[in-house]
Protein backbone atom coordinates (compact mmCIF):
# COMPACT_ATOMS: atom_id res chain seq x y z
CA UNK A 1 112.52 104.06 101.66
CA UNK A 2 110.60 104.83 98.70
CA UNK A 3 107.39 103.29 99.84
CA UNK A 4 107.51 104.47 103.21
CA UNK A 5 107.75 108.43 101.50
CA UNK A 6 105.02 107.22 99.36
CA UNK A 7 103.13 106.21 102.38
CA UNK A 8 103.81 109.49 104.00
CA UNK A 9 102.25 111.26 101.01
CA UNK A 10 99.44 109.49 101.14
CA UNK A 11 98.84 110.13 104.73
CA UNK A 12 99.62 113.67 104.30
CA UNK A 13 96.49 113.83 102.06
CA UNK A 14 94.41 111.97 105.11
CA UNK A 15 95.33 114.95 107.34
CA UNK A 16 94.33 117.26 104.66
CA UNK A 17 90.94 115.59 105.14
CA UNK A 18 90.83 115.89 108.61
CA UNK A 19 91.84 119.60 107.99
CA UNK A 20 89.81 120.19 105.98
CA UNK A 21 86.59 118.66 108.02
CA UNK A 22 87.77 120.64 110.96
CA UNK A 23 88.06 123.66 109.30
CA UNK A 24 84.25 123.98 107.39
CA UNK A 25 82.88 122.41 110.61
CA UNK A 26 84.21 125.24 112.51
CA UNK A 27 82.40 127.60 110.20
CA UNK A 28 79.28 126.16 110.47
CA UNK A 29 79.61 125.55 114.84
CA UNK A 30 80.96 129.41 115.03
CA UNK A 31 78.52 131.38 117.20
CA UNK A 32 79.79 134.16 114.98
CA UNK A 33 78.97 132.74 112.28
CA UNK A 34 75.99 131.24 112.96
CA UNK A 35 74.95 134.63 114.25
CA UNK A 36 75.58 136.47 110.76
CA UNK A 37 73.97 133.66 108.47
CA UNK A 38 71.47 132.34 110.68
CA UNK A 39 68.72 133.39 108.02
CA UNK A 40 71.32 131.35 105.93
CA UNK A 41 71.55 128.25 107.55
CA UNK A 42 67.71 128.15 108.62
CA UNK A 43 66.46 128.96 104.86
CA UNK A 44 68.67 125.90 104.16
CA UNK A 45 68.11 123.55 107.36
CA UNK A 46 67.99 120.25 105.83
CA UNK A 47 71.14 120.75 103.97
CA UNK A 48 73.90 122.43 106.54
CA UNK A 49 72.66 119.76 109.32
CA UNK A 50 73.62 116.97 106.39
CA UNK A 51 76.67 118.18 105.63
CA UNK A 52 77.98 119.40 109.39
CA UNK A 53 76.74 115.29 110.13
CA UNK A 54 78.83 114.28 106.93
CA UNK A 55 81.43 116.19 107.96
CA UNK A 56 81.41 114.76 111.55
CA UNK A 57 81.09 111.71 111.00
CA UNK A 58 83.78 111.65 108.39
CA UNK A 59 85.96 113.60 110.99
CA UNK A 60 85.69 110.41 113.21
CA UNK A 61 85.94 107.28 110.70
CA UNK A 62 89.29 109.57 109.19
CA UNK A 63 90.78 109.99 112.80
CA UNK A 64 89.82 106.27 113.17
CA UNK A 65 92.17 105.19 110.05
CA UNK A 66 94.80 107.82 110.67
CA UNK A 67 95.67 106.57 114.69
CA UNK A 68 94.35 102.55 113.92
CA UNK A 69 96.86 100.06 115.81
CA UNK A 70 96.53 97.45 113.97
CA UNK A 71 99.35 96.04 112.55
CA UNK A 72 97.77 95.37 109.01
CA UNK A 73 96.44 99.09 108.17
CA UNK A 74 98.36 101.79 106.71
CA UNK A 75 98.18 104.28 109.53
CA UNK A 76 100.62 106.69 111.64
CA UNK A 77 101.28 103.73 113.71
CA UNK A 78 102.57 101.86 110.66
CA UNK A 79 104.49 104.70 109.75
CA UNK A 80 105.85 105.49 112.99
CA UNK A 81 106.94 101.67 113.92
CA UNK A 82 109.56 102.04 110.23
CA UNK A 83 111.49 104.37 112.35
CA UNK A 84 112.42 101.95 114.87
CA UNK A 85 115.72 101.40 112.62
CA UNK A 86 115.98 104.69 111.47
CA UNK A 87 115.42 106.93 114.12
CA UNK A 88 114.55 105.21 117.59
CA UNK A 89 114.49 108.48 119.33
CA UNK A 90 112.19 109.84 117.19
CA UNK A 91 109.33 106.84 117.34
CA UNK A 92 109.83 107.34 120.84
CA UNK A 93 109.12 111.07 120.85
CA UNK A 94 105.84 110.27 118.24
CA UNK A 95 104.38 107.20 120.11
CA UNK A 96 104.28 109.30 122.90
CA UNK A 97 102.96 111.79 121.55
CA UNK A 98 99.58 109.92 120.35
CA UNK A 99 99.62 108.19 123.98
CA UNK A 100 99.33 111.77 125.99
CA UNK A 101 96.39 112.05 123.64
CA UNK A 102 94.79 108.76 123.94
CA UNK A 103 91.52 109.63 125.83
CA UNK A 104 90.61 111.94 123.29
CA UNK A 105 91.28 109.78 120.55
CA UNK A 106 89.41 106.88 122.15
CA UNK A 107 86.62 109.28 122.70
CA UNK A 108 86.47 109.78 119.04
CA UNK A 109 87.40 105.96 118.53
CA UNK A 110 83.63 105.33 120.30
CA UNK A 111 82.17 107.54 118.33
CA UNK A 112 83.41 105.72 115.00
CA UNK A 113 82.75 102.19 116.38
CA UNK A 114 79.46 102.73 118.07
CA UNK A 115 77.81 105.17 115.88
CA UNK A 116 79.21 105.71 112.55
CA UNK A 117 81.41 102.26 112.02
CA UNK A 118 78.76 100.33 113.75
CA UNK A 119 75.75 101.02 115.39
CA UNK A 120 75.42 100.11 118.80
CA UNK A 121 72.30 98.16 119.43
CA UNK A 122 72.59 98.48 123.67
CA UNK A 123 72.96 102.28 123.30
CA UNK A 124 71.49 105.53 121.38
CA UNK A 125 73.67 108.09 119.59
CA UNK A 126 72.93 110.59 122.22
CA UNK A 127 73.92 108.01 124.91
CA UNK A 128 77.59 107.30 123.55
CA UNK A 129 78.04 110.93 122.81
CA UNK A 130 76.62 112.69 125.89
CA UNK A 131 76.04 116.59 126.12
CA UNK A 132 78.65 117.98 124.29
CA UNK A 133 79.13 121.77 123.56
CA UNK A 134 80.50 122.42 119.88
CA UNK A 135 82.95 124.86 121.53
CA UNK A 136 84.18 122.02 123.27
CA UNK A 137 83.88 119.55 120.18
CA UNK A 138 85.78 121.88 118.15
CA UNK A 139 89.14 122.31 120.57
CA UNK A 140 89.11 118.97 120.88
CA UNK A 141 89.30 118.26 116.73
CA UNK A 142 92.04 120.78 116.43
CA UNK A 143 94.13 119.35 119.06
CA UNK A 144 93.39 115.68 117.01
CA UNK A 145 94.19 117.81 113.99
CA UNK A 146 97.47 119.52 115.19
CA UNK A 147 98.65 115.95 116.48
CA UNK A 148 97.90 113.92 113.20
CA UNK A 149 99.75 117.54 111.10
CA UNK A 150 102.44 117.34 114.11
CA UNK A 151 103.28 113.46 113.30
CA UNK A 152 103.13 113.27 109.72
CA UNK A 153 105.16 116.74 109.22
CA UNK A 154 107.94 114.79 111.48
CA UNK A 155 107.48 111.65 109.27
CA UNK A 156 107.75 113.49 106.16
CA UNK A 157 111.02 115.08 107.38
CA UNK A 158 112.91 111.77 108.80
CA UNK A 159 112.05 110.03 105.16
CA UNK A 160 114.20 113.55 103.86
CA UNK A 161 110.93 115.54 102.74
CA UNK A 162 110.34 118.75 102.95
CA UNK A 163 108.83 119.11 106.56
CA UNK A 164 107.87 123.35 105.66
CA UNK A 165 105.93 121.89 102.82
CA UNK A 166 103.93 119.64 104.60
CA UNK A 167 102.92 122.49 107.09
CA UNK A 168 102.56 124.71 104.35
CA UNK A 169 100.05 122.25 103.00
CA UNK A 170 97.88 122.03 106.32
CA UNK A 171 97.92 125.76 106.50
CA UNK A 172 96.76 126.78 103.09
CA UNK A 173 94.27 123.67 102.64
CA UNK A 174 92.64 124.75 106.26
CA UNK A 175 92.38 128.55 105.22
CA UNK A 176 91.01 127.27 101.53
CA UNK A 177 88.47 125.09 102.74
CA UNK A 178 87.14 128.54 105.64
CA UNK A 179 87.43 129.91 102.89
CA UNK A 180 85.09 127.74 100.77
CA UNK A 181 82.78 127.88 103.37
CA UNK A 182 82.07 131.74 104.29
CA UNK A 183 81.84 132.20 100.33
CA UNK A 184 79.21 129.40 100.11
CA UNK A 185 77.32 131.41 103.44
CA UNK A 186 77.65 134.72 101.44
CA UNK A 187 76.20 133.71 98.38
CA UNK A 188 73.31 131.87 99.46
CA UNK A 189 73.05 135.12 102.03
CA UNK A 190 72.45 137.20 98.97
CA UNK A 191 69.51 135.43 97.47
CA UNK A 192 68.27 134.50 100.87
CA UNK A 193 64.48 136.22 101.36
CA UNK A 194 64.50 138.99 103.49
């Protein structure tokens, strides 16, 4: 038991990761946002299009490693697959969880494996990822967010961790890394040229 709660740990700081990719990409794909600091983020082009890519990318390769199948990788699956003598029901209830989200995670899957894991030599970028709104983009990482926060919160508590802790984690590290990012916006806002 004492490696699988160190596993869970582990993971938990994963889906901080993810969290906190979400959460500064959000601030950067706001229309809001991009509204208020677009003198901002246009004085400083080259550098908010690296790190919203960075961030991207990283999004995908993390959800990649979190939701992995394979039976050799530490992943949710690994996790998940412990409880099968522990708590059947409960594998049950988080393998099918994942499953009613498996398009999406494939979609992201593609992205990892023919862009950012590998490059694709039959296709372009633009080709595997097709005309995507970030309005759209961003629902879609929050519900991959919510899921991977979802499972590992229930992992945490079957291996007798404190599940409120774990979701107290997600929450603050989210709101820290916003956060983070409007500061970063209002600063450079203030020595921006006007």
């Amino acid at each position: 038991m004492t490696i699988f709660t160190e596993d869970i740990v582990e993971m938990r700081d994963r889906v901080v990761e993810l969290t906190r990719s979400h959460a500064v990409l959000w601030m950067l794909w706001n229309k809001k946002n991009c509204k208020r600091y677009a003198s901002v983020i246009e004085n400083h082009q080259d550098f908010f299009q690296a790190i919203a890519s960075s961030l991207f990318q990283g999004f995908c390769v993390i959800t990649y490693q979190i939701f992995d199948k394979r039976g050799d990788v530490k992943s949710l699956h690994e996790l998940i697959s412990y409880l099968s003598s522990l708590n059947p029901k409960l594998e049950g209830q988080l393998k099918s969880d994942i499953n009613s989200q498996k398009p999406l995670l494939d979609k992201f899957f593609s992205y990892r494996n023919k862009i950012y894991g590998h490059r694709d030599k039959s296709k372009r970028p633009w080709e595997i990822f097709g005309v995507q709104s970030k309005s759209r983009l961003k629902n879609e990482m929050k519900a991959i967010v919510n899921l991977a926060q979802k499972i590992t919160s229930a992992l945490a508590e079957a291996a007798g961790l404190p599940k409120d802790e774990f979701v107290e984690n997600f929450r603050l590290r989210k709101k820290y890394a916003s956060y983070g990012a409007r500061e970063i916006l209002k600063a450079l806002e203030k020595t921006a040229p006007h």
